[in-house]
Protein backbone atom coordinates (compact mmCIF):
# COMPACT_ATOMS: atom_id res chain seq x y z
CA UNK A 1 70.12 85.91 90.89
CA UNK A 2 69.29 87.16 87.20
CA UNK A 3 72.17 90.08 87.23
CA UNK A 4 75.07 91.29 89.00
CA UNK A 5 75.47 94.96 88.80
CA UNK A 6 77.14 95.81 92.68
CA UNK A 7 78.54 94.03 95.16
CA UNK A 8 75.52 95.21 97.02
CA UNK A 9 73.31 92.87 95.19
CA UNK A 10 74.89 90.15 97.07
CA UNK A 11 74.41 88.62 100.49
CA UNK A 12 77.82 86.87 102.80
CA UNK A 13 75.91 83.55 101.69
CA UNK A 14 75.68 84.46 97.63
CA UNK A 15 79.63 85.37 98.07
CA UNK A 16 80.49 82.33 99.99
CA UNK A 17 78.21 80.11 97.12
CA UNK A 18 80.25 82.09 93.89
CA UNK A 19 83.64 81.98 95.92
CA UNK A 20 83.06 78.01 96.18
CA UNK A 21 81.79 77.25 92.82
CA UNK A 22 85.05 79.27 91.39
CA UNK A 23 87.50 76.68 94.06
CA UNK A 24 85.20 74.16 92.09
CA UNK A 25 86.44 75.60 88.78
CA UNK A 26 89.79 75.96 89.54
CA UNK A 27 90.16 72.16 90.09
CA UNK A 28 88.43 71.79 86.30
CA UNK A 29 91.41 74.65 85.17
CA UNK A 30 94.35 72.15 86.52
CA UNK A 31 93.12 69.76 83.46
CA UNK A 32 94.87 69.56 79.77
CA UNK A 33 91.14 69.81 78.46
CA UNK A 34 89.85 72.60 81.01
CA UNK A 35 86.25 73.23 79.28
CA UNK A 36 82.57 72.17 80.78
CA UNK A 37 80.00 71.74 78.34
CA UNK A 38 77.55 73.72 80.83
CA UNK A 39 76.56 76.46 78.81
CA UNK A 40 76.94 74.86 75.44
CA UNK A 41 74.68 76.13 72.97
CA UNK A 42 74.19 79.86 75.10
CA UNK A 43 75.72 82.90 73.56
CA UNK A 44 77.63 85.48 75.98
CA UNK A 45 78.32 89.03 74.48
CA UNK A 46 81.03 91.06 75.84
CA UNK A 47 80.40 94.57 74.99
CA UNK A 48 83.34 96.87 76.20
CA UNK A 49 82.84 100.54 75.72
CA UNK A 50 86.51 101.35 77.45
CA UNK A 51 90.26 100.09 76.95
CA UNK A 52 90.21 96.50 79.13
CA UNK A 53 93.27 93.70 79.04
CA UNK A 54 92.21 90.88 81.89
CA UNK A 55 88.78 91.61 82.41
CA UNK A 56 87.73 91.53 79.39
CA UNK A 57 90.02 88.44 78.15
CA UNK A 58 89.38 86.57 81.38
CA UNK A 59 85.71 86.84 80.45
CA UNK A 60 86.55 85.73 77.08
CA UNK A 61 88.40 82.46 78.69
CA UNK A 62 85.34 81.77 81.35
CA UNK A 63 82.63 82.13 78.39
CA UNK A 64 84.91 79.62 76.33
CA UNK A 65 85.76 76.98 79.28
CA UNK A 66 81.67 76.96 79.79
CA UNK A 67 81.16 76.06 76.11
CA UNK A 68 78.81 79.01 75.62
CA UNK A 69 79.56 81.00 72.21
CA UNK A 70 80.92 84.47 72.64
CA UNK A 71 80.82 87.81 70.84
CA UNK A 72 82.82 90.64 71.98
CA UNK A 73 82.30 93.90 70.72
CA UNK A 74 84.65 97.25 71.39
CA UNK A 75 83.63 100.75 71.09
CA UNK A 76 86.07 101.26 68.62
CA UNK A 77 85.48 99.55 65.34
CA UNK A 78 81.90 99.07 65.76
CA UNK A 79 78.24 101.09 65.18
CA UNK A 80 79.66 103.32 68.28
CA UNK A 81 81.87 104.73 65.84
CA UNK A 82 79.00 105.62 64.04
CA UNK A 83 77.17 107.36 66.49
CA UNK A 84 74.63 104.31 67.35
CA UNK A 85 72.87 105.01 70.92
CA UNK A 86 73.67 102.12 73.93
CA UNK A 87 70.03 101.51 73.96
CA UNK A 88 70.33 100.37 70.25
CA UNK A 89 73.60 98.59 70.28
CA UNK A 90 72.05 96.94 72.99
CA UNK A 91 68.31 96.16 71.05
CA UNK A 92 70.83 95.10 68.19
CA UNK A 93 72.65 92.43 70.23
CA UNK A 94 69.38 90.99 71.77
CA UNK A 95 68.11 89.99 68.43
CA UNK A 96 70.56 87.14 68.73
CA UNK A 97 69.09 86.35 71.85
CA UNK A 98 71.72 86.46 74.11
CA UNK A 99 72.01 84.57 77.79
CA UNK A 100 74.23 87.16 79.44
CA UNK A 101 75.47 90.97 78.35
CA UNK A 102 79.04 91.51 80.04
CA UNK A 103 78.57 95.47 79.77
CA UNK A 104 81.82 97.85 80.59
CA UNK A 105 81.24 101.62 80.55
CA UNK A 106 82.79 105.32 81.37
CA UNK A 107 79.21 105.74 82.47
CA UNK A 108 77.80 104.96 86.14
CA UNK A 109 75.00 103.37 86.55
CA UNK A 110 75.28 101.68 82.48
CA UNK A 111 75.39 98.05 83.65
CA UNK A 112 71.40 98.61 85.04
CA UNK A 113 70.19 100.66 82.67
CA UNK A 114 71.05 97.50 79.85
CA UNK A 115 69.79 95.29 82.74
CA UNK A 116 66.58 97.58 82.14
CA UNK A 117 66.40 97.28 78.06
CA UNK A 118 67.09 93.39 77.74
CA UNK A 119 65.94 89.76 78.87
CA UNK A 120 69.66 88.68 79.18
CA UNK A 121 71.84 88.32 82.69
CA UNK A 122 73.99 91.98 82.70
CA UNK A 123 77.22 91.28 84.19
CA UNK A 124 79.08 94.89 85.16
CA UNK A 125 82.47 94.78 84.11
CA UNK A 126 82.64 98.52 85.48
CA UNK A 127 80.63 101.61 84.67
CA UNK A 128 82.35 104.34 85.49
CA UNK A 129 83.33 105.25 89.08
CA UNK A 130 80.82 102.96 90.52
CA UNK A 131 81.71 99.51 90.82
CA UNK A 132 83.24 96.68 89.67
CA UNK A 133 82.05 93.70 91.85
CA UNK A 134 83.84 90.62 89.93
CA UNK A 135 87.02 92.41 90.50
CA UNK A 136 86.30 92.51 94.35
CA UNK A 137 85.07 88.90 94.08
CA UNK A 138 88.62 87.87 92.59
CA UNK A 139 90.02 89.64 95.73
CA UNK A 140 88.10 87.49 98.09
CA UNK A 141 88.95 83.95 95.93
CA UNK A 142 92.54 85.29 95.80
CA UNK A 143 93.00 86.91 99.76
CA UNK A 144 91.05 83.55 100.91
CA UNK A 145 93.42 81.18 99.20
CA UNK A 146 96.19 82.33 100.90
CA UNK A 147 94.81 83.59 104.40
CA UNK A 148 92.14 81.34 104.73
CA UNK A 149 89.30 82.85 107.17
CA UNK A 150 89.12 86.36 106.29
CA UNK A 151 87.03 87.41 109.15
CA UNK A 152 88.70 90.51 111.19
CA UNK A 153 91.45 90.83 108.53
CA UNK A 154 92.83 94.38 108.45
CA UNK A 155 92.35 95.79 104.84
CA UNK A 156 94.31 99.04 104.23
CA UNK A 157 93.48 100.09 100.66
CA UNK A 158 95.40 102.94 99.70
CA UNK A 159 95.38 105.83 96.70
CA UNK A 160 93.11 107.20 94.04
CA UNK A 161 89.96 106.03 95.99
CA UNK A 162 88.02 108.67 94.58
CA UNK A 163 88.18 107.81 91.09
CA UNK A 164 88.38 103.62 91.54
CA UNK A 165 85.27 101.47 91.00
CA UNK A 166 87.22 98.58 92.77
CA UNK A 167 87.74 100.48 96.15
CA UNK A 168 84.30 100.87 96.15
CA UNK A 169 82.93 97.48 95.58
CA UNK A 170 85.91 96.27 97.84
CA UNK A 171 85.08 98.13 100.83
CA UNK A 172 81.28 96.51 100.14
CA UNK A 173 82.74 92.95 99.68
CA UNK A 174 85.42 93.17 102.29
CA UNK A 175 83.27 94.81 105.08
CA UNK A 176 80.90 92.27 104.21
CA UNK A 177 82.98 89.64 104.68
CA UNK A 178 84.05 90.72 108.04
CA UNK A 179 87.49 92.31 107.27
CA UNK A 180 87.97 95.98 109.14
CA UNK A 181 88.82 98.10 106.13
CA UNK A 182 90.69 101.38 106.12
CA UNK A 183 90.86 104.03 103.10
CA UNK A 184 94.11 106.36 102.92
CA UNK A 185 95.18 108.62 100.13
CA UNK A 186 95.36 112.86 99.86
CA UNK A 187 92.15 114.12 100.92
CA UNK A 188 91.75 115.28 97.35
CA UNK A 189 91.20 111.94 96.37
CA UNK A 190 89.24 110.64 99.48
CA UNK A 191 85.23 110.89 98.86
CA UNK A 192 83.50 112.92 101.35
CA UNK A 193 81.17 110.34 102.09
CA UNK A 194 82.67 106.74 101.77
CA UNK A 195 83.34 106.11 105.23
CA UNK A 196 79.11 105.75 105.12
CA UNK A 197 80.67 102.09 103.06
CA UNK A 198 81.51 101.41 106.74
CA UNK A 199 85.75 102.07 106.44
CA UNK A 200 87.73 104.23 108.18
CA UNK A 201 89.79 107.19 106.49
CA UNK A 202 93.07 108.18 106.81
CA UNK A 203 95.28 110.70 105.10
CA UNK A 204 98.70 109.21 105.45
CA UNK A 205 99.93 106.12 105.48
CA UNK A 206 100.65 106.58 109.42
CA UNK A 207 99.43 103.26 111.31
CA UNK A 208 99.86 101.32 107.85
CA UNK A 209 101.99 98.63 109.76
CA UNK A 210 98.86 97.57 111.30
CA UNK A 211 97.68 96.19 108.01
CA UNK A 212 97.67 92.61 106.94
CA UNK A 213 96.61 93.57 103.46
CA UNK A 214 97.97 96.37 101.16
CA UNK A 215 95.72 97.19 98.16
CA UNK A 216 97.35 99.68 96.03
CA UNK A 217 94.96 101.32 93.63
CA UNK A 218 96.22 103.08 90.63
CA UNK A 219 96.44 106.85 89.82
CA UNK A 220 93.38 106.87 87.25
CA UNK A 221 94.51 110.07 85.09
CA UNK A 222 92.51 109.36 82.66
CA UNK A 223 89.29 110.05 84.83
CA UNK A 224 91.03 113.41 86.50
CA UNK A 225 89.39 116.64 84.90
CA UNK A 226 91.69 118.63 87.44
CA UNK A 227 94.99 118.76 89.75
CA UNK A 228 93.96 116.66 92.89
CA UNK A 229 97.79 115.92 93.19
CA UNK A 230 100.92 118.59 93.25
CA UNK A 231 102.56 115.79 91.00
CA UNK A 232 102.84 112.03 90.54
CA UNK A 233 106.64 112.58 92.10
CA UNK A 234 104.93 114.07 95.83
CA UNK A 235 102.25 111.72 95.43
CA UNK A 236 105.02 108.91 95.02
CA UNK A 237 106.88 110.52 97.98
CA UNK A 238 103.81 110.48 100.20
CA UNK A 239 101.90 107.15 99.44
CA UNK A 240 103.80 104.94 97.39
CA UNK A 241 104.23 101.56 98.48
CA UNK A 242 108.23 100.33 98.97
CA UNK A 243 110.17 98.14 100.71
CA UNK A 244 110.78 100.22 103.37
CA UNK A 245 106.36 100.87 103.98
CA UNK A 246 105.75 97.10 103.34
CA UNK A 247 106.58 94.55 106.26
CA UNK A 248 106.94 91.11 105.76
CA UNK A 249 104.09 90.06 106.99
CA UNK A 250 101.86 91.90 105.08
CA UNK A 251 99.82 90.85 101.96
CA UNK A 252 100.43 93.07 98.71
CA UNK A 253 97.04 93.36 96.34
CA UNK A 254 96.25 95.90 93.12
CA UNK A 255 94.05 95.43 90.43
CA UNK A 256 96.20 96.25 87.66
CA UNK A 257 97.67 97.79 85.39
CA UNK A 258 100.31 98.48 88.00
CA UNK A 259 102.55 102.19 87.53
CA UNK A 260 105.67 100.90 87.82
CA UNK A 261 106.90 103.59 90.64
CA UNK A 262 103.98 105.87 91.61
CA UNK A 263 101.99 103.55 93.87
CA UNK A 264 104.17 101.03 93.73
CA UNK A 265 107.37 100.30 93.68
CA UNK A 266 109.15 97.98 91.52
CA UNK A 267 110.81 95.67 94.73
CA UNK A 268 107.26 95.07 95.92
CA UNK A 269 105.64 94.37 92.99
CA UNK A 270 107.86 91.22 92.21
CA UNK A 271 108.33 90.45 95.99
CA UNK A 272 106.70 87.30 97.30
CA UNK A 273 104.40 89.35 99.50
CA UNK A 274 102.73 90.43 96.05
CA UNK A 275 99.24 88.52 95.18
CA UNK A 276 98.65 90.61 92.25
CA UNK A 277 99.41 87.51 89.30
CA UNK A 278 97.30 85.57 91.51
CA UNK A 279 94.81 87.93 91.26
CA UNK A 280 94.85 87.44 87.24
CA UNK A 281 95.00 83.88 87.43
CA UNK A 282 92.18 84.31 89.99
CA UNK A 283 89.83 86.42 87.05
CA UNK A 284 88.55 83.23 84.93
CA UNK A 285 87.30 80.67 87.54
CA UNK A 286 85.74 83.66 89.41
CA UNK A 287 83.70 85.00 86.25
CA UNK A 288 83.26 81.09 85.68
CA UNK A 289 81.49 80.79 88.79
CA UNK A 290 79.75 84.07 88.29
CA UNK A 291 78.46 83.30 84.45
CA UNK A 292 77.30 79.84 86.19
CA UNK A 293 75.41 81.17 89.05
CA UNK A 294 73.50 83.59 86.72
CA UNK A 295 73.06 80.80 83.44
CA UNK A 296 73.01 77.94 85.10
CA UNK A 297 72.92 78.37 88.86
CA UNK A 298 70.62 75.23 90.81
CA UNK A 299 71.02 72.92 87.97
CA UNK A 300 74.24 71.41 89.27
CA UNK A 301 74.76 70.86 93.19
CA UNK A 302 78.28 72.01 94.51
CA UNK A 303 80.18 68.80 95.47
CA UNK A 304 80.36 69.07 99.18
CA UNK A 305 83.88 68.09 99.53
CA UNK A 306 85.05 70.82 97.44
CA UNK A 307 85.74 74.11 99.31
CA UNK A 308 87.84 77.24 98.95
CA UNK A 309 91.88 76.07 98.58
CA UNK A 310 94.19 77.77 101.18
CA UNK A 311 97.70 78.16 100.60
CA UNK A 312 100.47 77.71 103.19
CA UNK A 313 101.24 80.80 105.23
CA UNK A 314 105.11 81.39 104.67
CA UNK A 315 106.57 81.68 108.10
């Protein structure tokens, strides 16, 4: 594996491999000195072309646990500013001969077109509304901890689908790792064609009890050229997730940054349903294992004794 630009990219076996080598990490991250000298002496550039808080600083942390020496570069402040083309920020930053290119973008389909213009590993840290596959592969690590076996797990995920990158490489990942998956949001913000993913749609959250796992996906204004809602208060009235919509034995997910009382509200978010700190925590030893399989993947056998960590169901 040289790149990892979609979830699609990856077979059950290449999840199960990156899902294990991050339980491997996690174990290393329970240490007062929590670095590996594995990529010592290997440069990782994080090049963010839109506003990030724990993807980009949870690639910061992997690059600097592995040893390797980073450079992270945002739109604002740099050549961008200037006017300076992708393509040649990009032939810039491969003069110092880089060993991976952590790319984030407005723009689908970014990620492989640098994967196109350099010898480096691309990692896709999001282009646009087209994926973001190490956010669905922190989903697994975190739903798998808790739960276990995720096989025939009900996965509601519910809101701005149309606009997210994560529903869409979630619906890939979870699907693929046997979980029955279910979209629901206003049929405004449903895609015409994502139950082709292999989900089923709904357009209320009728039937959400069903669910062992709520993913909440943020209202993503800042990609909305129109109205696709009447306002954020009927959207809250309609979708938002409460206590009363929650049961107890469902699992509460969202990728963050949460809006405090539009998809969720504030007695979920802290309740001990909620994964979504795990998730965070969840975001280094996952882009560990991912900046390892890419750099430095078949150098190093997994330990065989070390497997994904499951956490006790609370009754």
């Amino acid at each position: 594996m040289r790149n990892l630009l979609s979830i699609e990219d990856l077979s059950r076996q290449d999840i199960e491999r990156i899902l294990a080598r991050a339980s491997s990490f996690a174990q290393v991250s329970g240490r007062e000195i929590k670095k590996v000298p594995t990529l010592r002496g290997r440069t990782v550039i994080n090049l963010f072309y839109e506003s990030s808080t724990r993807t980009s600083s949870s690639f910061e942390l992997a690059a600097k646990r592995l040893s390797a020496d980073l450079v992270s570069i945002k739109a604002q402040g740099s050549s961008v500013d200037k006017g300076e083309s992708l393509r040649d920020t990009v032939q810039t930053l491969s003069a110092y001969d880089p060993a991976a290119i952590v790319i984030r973008s407005p723009y689908a389909g970014a990620a492989a077109l640098v994967a196109s213009w350099t010898t480096a590993s691309v990692i896709n840290a999001g282009d646009g509304k087209h994926e973001h596959p190490t956010q669905a592969l922190l989903d697994l690590y975190t739903l798998r901890a808790r739960r276990g076996d995720l096989e025939g797990l009900r996965v509601w995920i519910v809101g701005d689908v149309l606009h997210s990158r994560v529903a869409r490489s979630n619906i890939l990942a979870f699907t693929r790792m046997g979980c029955a998956v279910t979209v629901c949001g206003p049929p405004t913000l449903i895609p015409r064609d994502i139950a082709t993913l292999g989900c089923e749609v709904r357009f209320s959250l009728d039937g959400i009890e069903e669910a062992d796992v709520v993913y909440a996906l943020r209202m993503q204004r800042e990609r909305m050229t129109g109205s696709y809602v009447p306002s954020l208060r009927e959207y809250a009235a309609r979708f938002q997730i409460d206590g009363r919509r929650l049961a107890p034995h469902q699992l509460l997910m969202h990728p963050g940054p949460v809006n405090r009382g539009v998809e969720l509200a504030a007695e979920v978010i802290d309740s001990p349903q909620a994964l979504i700190v795990r998730q965070v925590e969840s975001g280094v030893v996952v882009r560990m294992a991912v900046l390892y399989e890419l750099l430095a993947g078949g150098l190093s056998p997994l330990p065989a004794s070390r497997g994904i960590r499951t956490e006790p169901q609370p009754a």
